[in-house]
Protein backbone atom coordinates (compact mmCIF):
# COMPACT_ATOMS: atom_id res chain seq x y z
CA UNK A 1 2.67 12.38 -11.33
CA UNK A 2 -0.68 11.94 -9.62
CA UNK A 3 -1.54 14.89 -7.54
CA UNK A 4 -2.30 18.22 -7.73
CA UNK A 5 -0.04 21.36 -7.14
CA UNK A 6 -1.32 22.04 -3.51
CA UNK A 7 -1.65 19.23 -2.09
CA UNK A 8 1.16 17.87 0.71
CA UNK A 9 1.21 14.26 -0.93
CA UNK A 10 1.91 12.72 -4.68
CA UNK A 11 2.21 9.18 -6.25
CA UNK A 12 4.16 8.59 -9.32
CA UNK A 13 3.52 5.33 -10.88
CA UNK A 14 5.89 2.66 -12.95
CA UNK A 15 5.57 0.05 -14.95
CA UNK A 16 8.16 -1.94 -15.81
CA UNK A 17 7.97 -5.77 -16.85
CA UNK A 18 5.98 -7.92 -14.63
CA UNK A 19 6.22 -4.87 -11.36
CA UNK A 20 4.42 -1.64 -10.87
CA UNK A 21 6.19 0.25 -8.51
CA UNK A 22 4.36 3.40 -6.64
CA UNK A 23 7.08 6.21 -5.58
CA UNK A 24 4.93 8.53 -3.03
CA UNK A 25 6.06 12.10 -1.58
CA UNK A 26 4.83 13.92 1.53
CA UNK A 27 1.92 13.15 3.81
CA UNK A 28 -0.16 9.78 3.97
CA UNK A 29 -3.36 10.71 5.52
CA UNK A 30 -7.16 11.30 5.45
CA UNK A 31 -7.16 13.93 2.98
CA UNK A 32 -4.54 11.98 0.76
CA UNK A 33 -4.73 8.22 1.30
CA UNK A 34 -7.85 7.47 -1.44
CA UNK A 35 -5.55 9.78 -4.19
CA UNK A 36 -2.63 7.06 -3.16
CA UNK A 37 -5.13 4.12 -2.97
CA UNK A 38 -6.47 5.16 -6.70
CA UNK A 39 -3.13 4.86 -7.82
CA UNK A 40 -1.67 1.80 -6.63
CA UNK A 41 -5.11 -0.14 -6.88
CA UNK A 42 -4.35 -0.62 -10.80
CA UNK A 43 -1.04 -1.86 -10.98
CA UNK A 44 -3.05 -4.60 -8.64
CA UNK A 45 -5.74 -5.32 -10.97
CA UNK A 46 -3.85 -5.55 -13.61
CA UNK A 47 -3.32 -9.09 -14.85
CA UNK A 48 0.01 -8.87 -16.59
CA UNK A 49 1.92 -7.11 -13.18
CA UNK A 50 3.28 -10.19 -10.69
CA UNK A 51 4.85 -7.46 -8.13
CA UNK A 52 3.91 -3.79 -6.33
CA UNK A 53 6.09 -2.14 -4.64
CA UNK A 54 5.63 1.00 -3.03
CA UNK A 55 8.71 3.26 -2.10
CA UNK A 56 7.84 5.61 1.03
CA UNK A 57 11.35 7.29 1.01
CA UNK A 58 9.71 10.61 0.87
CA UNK A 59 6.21 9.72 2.75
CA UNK A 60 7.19 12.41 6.11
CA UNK A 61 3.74 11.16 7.91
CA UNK A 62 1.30 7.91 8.07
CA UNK A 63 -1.46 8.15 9.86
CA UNK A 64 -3.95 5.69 10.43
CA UNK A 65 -5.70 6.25 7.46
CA UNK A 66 -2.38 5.85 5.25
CA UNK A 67 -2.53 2.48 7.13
CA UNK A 68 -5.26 1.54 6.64
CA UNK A 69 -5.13 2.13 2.77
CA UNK A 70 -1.87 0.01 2.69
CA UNK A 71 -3.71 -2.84 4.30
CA UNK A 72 -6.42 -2.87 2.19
CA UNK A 73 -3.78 -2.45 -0.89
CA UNK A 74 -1.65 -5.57 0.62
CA UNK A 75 -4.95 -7.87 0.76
CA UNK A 76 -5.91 -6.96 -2.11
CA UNK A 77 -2.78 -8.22 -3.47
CA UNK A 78 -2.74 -11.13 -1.77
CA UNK A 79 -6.23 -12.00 -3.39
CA UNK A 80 -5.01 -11.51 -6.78
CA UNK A 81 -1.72 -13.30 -6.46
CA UNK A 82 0.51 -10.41 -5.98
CA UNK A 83 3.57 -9.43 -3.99
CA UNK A 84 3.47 -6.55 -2.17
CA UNK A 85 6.08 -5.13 -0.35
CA UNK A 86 7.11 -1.44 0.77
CA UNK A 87 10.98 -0.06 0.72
CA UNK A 88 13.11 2.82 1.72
CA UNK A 89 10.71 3.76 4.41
CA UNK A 90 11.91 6.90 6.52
CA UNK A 91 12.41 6.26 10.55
CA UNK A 92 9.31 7.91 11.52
CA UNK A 93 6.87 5.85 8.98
CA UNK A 94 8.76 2.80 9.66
CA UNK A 95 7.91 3.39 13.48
CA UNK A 96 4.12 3.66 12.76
CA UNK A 97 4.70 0.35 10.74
CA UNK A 98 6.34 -1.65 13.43
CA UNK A 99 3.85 -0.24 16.16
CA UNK A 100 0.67 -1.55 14.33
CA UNK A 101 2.43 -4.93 13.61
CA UNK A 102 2.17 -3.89 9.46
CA UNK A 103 5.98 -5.46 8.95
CA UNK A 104 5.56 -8.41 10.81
CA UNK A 105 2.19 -10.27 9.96
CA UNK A 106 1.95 -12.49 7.14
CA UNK A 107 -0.97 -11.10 4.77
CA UNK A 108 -2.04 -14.88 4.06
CA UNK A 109 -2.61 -15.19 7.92
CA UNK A 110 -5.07 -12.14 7.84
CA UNK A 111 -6.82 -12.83 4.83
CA UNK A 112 -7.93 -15.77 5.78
CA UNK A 113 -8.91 -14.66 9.42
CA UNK A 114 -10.57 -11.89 8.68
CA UNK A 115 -11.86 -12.04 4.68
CA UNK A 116 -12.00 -15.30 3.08
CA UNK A 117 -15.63 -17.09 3.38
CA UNK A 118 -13.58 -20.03 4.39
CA UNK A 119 -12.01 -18.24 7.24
CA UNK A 120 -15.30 -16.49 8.57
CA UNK A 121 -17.74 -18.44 11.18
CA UNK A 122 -21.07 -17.62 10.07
């Protein structure tokens, strides 16, 4: 378990064959997103994973930060080849999701818009 006794959100990591999963507990934002980002950014980088997953079935708040984080963990994955998907996401989270368009887009379609050199006017 990531995390430290007081703080309102943890991240317990998994490896298991070609997928790292990230199970995270409590509240996604300002003060805990970079502790979450820090722990899903290795299963990422590392070469022999094919698939993160990240189970919010215990994440009570996302705030924009949280959201941010998530977006910069599902380009990332893009970039190296990676799925990325999130699961078991509580009514509440799920809204913030859907309202910022997060389960919808394609990450392909906003990598290329916004950070591939190809995609950029310069």
């Amino acid at each position: 378990m990531t995390g430290c006794e007081t703080s309102p959100f943890a991240v317990q990591t998994q490896r298991s064959g070609t997928s790292f999963v990230a199970t995270c507990r409590g509240e996604m934002d300002v003060t805990t997103c970079d502790l979450f980002f820090a722990a899903v950014l290795p299963g990422i980088t590392d070469t022999a994973t094919s698939r993160v997953s990240v189970d919010l079935a215990e994440v009570t708040f996302l705030s924009a930060s949280g959201l941010r984080s998530l977006l910069l963990l599902l380009c990332a994955a893009h970039y190296s080849g990676k799925s990325f998907d999130l699961h078991r996401t509580q009514p509440q989270v799920r809204r913030v999701l859907d309202l910022f368009g997060f389960t919808t887009f394609k990450a392909g379609l906003v990598w290329e818009a916004t950070m591939s050199p190809k995609g950029r006017a310069h």
